[in-house]
N, C-alpha and C. Protein backbone atom coordinates (compact mmCIF):
# COMPACT_ATOMS: atom_id res chain seq x y z
N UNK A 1 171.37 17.69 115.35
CA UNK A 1 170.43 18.30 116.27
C UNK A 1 169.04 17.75 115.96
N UNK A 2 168.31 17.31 117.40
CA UNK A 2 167.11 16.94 116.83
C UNK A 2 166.04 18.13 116.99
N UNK A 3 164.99 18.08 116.29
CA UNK A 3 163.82 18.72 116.50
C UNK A 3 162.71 18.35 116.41
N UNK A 4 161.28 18.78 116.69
CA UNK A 4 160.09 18.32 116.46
C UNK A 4 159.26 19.57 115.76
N UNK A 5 158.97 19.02 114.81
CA UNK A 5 158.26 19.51 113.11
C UNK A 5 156.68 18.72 113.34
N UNK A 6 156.00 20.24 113.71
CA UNK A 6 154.79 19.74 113.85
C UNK A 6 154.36 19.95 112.32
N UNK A 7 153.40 19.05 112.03
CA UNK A 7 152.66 19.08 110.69
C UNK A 7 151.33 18.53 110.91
N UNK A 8 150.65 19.59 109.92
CA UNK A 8 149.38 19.96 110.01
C UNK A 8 148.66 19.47 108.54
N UNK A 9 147.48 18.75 108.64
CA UNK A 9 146.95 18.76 107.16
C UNK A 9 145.72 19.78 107.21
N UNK A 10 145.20 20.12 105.96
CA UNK A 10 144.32 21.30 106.00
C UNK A 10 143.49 20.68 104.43
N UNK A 11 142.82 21.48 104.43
CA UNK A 11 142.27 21.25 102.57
C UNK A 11 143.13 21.64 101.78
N UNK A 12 144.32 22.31 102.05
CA UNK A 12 144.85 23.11 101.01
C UNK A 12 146.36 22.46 100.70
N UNK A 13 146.77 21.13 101.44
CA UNK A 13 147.91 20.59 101.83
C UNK A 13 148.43 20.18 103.42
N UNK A 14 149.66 20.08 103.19
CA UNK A 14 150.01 20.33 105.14
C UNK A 14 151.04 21.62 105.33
N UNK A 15 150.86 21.93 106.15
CA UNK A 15 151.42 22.59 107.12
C UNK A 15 152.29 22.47 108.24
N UNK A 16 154.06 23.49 108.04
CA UNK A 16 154.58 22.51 109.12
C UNK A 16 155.11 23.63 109.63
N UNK A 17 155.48 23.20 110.72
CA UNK A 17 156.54 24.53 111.86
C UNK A 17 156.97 24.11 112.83
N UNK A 18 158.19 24.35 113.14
CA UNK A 18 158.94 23.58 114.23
C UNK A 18 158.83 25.16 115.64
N UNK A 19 158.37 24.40 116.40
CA UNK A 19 158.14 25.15 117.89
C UNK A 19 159.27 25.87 118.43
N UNK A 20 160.35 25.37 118.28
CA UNK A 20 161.59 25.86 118.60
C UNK A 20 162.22 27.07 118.24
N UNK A 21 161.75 27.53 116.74
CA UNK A 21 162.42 28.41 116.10
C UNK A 21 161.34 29.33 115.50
N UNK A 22 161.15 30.37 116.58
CA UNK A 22 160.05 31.23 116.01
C UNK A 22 160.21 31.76 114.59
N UNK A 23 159.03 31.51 114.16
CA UNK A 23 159.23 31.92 112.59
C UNK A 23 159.28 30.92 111.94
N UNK A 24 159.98 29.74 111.98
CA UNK A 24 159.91 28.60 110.80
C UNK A 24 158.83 27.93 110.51
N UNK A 25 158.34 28.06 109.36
CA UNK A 25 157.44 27.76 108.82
C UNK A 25 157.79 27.19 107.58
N UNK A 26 156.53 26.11 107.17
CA UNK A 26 156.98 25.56 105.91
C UNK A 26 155.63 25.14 105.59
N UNK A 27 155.29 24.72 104.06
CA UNK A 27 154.21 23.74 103.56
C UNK A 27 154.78 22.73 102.54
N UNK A 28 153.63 21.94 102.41
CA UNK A 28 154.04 20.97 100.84
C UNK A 28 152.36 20.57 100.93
N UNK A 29 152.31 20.32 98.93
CA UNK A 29 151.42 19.46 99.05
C UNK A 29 151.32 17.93 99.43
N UNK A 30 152.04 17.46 99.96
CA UNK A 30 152.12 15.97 100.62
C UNK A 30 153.23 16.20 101.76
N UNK A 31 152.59 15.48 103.04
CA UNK A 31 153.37 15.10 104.24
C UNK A 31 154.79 14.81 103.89
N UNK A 32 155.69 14.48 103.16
CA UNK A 32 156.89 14.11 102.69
C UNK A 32 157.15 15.96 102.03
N UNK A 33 155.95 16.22 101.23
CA UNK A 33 157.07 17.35 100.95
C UNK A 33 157.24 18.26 102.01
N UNK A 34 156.06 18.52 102.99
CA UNK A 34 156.40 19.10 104.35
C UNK A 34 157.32 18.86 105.07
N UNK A 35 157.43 17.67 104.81
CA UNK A 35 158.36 17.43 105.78
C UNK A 35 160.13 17.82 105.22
N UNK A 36 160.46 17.32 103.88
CA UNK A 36 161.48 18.09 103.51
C UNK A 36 161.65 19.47 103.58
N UNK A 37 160.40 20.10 103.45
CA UNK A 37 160.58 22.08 103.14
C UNK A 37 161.10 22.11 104.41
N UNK A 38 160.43 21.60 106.12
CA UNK A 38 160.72 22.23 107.05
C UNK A 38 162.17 21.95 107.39
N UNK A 39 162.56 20.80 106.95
CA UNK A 39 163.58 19.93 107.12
C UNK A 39 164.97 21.61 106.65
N UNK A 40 164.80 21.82 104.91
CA UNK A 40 165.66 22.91 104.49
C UNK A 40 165.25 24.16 105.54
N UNK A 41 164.13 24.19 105.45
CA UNK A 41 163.89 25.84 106.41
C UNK A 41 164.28 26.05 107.73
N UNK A 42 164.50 24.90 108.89
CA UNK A 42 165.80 24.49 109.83
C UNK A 42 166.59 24.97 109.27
N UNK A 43 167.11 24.20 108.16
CA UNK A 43 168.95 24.32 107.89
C UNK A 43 169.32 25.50 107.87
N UNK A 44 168.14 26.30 107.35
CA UNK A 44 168.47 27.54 106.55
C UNK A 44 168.27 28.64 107.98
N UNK A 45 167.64 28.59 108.74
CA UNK A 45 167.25 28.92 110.29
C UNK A 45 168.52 29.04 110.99
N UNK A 46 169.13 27.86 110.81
CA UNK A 46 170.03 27.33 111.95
C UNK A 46 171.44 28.49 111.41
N UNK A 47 171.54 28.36 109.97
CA UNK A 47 172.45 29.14 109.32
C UNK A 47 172.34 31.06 109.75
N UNK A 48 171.51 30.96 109.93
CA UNK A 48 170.93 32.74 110.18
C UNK A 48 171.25 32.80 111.31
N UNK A 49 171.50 32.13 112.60
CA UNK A 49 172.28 32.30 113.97
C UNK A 49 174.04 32.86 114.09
N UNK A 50 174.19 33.13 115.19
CA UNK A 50 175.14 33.26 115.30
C UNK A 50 175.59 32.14 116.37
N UNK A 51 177.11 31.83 116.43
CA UNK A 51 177.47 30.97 117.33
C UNK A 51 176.83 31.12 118.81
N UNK A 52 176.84 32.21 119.04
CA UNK A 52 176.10 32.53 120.37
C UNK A 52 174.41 32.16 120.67
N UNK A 53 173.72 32.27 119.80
CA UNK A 53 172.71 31.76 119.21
C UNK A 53 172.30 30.33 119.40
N UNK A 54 173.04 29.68 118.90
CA UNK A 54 173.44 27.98 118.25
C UNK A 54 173.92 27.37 119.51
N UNK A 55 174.70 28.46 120.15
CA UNK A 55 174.93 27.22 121.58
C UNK A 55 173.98 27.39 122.51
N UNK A 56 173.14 28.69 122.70
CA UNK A 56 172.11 28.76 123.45
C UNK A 56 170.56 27.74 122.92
N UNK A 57 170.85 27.19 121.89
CA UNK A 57 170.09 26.11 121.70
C UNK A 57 170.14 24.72 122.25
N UNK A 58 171.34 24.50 122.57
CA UNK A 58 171.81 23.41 122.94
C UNK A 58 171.50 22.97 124.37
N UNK A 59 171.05 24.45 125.24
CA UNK A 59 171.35 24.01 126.37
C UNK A 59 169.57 24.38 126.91
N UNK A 60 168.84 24.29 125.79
CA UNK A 60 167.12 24.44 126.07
C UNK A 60 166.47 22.56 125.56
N UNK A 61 165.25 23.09 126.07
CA UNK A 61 164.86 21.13 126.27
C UNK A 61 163.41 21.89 126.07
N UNK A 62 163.07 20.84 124.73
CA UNK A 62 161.43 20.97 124.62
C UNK A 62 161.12 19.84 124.65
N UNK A 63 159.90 19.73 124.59
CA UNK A 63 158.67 18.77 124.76
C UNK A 63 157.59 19.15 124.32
N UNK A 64 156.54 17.36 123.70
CA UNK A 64 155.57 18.03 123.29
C UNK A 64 155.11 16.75 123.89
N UNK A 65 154.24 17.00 124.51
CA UNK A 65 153.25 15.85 125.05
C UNK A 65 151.72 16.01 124.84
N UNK A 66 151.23 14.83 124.84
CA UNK A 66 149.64 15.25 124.12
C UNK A 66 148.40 15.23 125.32
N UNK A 67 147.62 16.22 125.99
CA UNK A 67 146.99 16.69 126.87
C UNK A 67 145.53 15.98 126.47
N UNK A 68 144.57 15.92 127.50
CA UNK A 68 143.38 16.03 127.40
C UNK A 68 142.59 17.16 127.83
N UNK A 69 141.75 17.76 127.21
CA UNK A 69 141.02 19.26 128.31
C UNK A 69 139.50 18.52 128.12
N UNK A 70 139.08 18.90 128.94
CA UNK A 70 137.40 19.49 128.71
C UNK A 70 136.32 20.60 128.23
N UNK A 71 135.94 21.00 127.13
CA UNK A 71 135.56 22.01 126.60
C UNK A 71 134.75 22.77 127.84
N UNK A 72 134.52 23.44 127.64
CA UNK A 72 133.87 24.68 128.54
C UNK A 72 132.36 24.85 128.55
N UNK A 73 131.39 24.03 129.23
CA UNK A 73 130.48 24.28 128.88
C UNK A 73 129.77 25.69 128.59
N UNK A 74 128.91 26.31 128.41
CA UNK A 74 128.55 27.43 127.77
C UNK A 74 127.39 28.50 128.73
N UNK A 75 127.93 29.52 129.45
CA UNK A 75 126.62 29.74 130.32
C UNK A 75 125.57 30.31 129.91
């Protein structure tokens, strides 16, 4: 199954969480370890479903595409 594991850097490390699965959350101090924690915290996600669960995943479609806005000027 694929997913998309957004990761975040901050002062304090990165930050990761996949959009799909409310609640999953993960950190590391380096992009690699983020990326493994979120990687187990999926597995461990996916395990906490039930079959009914797990197939209703299958049949949803995300996307993340990257937007432009215009800030709001200020009245």
């Amino acid at each position: 199954m694929q997913l998309n594991a957004i990761i975040e850097k901050d002062e304090n490390g990165y930050f990761a969480y996949i959009p799909e699965f409310k609640g999953c959350y993960s950190q590391g101090d380096t992009f690699e370890d983020a990326l493994t924690n979120i990687r187990e915290a999926a597995e461990l996600y996916l395990e906490s479903l039930d079959d009914e669960e797990k197939n209703s995943l299958k049949d949803k479609s995300f996307f993340i595409a990257p937007i432009n806005v215009q800030p709001l000027k200020a009245v």
